[in-house]
N, C-alpha and C. Protein backbone atom coordinates (compact mmCIF):
# COMPACT_ATOMS: atom_id res chain seq x y z
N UNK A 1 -39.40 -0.42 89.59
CA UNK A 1 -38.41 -0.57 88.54
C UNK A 1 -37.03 -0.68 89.20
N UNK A 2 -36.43 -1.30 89.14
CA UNK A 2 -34.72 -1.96 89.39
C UNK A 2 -33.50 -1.30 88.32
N UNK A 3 -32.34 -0.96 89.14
CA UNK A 3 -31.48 -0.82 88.14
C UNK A 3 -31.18 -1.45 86.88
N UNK A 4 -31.35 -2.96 86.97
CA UNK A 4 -31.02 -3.99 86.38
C UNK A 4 -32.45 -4.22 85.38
N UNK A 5 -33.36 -3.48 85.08
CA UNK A 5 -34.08 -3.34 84.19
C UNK A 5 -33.91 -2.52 82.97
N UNK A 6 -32.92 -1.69 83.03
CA UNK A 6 -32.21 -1.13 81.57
C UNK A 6 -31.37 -2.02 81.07
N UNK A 7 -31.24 -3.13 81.49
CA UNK A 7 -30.46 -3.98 81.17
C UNK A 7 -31.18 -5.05 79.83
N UNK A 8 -32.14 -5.28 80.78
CA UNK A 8 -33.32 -5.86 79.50
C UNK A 8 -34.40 -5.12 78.56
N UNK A 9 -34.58 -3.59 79.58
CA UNK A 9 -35.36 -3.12 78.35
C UNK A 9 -34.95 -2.16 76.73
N UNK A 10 -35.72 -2.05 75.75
CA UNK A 10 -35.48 -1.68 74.57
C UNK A 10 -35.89 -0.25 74.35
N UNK A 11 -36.18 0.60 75.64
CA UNK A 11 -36.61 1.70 75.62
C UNK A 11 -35.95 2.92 75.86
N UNK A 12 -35.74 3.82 74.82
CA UNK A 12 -34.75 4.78 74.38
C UNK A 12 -35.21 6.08 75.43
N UNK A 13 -36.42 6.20 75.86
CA UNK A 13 -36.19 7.33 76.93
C UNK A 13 -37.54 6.75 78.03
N UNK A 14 -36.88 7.66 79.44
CA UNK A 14 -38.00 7.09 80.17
C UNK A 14 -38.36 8.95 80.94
N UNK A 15 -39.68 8.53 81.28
CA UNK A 15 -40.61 9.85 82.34
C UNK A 15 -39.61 10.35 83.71
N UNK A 16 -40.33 11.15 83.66
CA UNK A 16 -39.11 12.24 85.38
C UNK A 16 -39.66 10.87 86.23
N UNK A 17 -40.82 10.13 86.21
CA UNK A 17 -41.41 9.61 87.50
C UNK A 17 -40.42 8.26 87.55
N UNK A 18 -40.42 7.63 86.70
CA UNK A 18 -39.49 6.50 86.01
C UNK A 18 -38.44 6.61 86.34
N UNK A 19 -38.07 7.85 86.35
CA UNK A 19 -36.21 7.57 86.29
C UNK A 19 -36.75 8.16 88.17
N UNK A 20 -37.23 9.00 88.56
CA UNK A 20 -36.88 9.12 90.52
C UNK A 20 -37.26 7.58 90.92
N UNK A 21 -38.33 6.95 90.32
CA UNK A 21 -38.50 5.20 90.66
C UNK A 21 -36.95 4.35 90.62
N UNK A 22 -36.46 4.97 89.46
CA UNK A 22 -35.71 4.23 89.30
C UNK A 22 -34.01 3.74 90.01
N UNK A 23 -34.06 5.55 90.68
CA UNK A 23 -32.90 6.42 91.11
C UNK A 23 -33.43 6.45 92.77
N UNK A 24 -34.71 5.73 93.08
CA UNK A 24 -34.74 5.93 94.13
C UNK A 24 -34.90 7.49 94.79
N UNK A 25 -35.00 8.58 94.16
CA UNK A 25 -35.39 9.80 94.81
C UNK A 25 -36.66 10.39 94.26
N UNK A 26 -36.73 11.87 94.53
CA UNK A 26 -37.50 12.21 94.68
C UNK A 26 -37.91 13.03 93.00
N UNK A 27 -39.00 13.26 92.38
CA UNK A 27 -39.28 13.48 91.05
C UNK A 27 -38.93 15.36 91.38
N UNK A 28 -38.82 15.74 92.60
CA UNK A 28 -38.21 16.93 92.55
C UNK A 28 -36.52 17.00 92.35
N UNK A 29 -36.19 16.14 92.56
CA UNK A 29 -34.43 15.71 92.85
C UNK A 29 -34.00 15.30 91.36
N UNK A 30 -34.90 14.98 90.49
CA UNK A 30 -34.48 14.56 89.17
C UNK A 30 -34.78 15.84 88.47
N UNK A 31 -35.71 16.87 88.40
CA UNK A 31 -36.12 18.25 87.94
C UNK A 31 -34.27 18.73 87.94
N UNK A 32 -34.01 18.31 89.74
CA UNK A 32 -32.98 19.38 89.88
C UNK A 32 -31.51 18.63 89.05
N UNK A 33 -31.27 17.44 89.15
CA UNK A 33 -30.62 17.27 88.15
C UNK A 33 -30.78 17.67 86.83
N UNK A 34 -31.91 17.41 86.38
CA UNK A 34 -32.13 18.28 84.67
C UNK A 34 -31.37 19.52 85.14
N UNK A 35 -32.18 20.71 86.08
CA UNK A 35 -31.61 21.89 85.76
C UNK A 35 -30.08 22.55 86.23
N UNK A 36 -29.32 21.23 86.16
CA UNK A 36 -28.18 21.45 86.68
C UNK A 36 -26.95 20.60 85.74
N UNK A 37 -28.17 20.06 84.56
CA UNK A 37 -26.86 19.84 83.40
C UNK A 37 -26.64 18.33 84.00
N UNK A 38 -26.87 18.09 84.71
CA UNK A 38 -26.66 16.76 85.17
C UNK A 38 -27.34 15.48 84.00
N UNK A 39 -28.22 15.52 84.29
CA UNK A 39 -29.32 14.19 83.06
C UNK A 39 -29.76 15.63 81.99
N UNK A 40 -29.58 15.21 80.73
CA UNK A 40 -30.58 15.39 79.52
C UNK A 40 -31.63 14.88 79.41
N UNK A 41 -32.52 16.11 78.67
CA UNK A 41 -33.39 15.38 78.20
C UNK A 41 -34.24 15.82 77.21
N UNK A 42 -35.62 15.77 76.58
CA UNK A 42 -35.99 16.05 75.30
C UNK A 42 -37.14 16.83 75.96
N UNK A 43 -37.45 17.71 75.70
CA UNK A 43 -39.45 17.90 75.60
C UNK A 43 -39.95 17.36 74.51
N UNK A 44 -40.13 17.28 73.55
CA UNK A 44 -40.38 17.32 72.57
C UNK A 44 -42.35 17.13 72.58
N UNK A 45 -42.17 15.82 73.06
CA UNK A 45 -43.70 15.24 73.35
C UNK A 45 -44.78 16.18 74.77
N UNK A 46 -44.18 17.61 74.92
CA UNK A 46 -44.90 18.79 76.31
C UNK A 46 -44.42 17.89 77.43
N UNK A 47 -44.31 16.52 77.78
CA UNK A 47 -42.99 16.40 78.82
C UNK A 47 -41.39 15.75 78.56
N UNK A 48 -40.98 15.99 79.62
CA UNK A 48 -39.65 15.73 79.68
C UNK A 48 -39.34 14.57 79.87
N UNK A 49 -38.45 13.88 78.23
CA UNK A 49 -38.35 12.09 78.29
C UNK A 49 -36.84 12.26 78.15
N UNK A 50 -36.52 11.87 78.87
CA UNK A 50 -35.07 11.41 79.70
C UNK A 50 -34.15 10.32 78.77
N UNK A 51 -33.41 10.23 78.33
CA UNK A 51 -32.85 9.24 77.17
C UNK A 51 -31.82 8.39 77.99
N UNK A 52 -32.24 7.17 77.44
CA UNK A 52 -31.68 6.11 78.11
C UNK A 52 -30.27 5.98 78.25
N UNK A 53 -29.23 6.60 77.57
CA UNK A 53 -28.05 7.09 77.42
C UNK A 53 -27.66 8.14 78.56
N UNK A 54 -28.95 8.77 78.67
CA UNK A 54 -28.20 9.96 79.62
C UNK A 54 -28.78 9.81 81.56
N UNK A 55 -29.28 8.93 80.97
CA UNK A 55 -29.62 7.63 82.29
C UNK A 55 -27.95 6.75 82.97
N UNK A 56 -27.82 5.84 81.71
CA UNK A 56 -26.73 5.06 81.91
C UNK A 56 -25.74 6.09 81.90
N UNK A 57 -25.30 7.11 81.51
CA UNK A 57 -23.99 7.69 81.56
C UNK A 57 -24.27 8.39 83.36
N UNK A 58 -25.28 9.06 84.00
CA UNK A 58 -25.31 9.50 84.93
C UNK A 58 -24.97 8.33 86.25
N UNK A 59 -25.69 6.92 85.91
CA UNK A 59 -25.41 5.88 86.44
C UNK A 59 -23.87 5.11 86.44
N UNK A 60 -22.88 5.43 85.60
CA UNK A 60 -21.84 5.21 85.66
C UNK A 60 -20.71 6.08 86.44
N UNK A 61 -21.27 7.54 86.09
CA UNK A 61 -20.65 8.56 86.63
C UNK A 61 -21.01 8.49 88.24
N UNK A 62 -21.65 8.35 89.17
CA UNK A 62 -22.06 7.50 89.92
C UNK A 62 -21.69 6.70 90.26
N UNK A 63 -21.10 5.96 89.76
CA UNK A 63 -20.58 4.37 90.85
C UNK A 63 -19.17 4.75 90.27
N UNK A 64 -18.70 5.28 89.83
CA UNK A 64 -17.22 5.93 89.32
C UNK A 64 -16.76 7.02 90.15
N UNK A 65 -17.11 7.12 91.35
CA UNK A 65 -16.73 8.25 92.42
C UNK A 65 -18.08 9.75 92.56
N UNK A 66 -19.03 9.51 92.13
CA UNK A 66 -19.97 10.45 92.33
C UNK A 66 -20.07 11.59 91.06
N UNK A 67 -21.43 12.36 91.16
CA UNK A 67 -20.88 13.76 90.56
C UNK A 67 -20.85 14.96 91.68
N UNK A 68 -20.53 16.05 90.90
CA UNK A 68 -19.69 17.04 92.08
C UNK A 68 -20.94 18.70 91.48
């Protein structure tokens, strides 16, 4: 999966595995963003779906000088 695929897709949240594919790290490195307030996300469905909003806002914050 490519950055430039939220671009075309219509899908409002994606899996921990999806977004470290997507982010290029590790599905432990995205846990630790969740538990650091960094990315949101829902349980709702017993796992954790990541909203495409809190994808793109982490991805902006990011190429906008990092987060801290």
């Amino acid at each position: 999966m490519a950055l430039n695929s939220l671009n075309g897709s219509s899908r409002m949240f994606y899996s921990v595995g999806e977004v470290s594919e997507l982010f290029g790290i590790s599905r432990k490195s995205v846990y630790r963003l969740l538990d650091r307030g960094i990315l949101k996300s829902s349980s709702a469905l017993r796992h954790k779906m990541i909203p495409r909003s809190s994808v793109e806002g982490f991805l902006s914050t990011a190429s906008n000088g990092g987060v801290k």
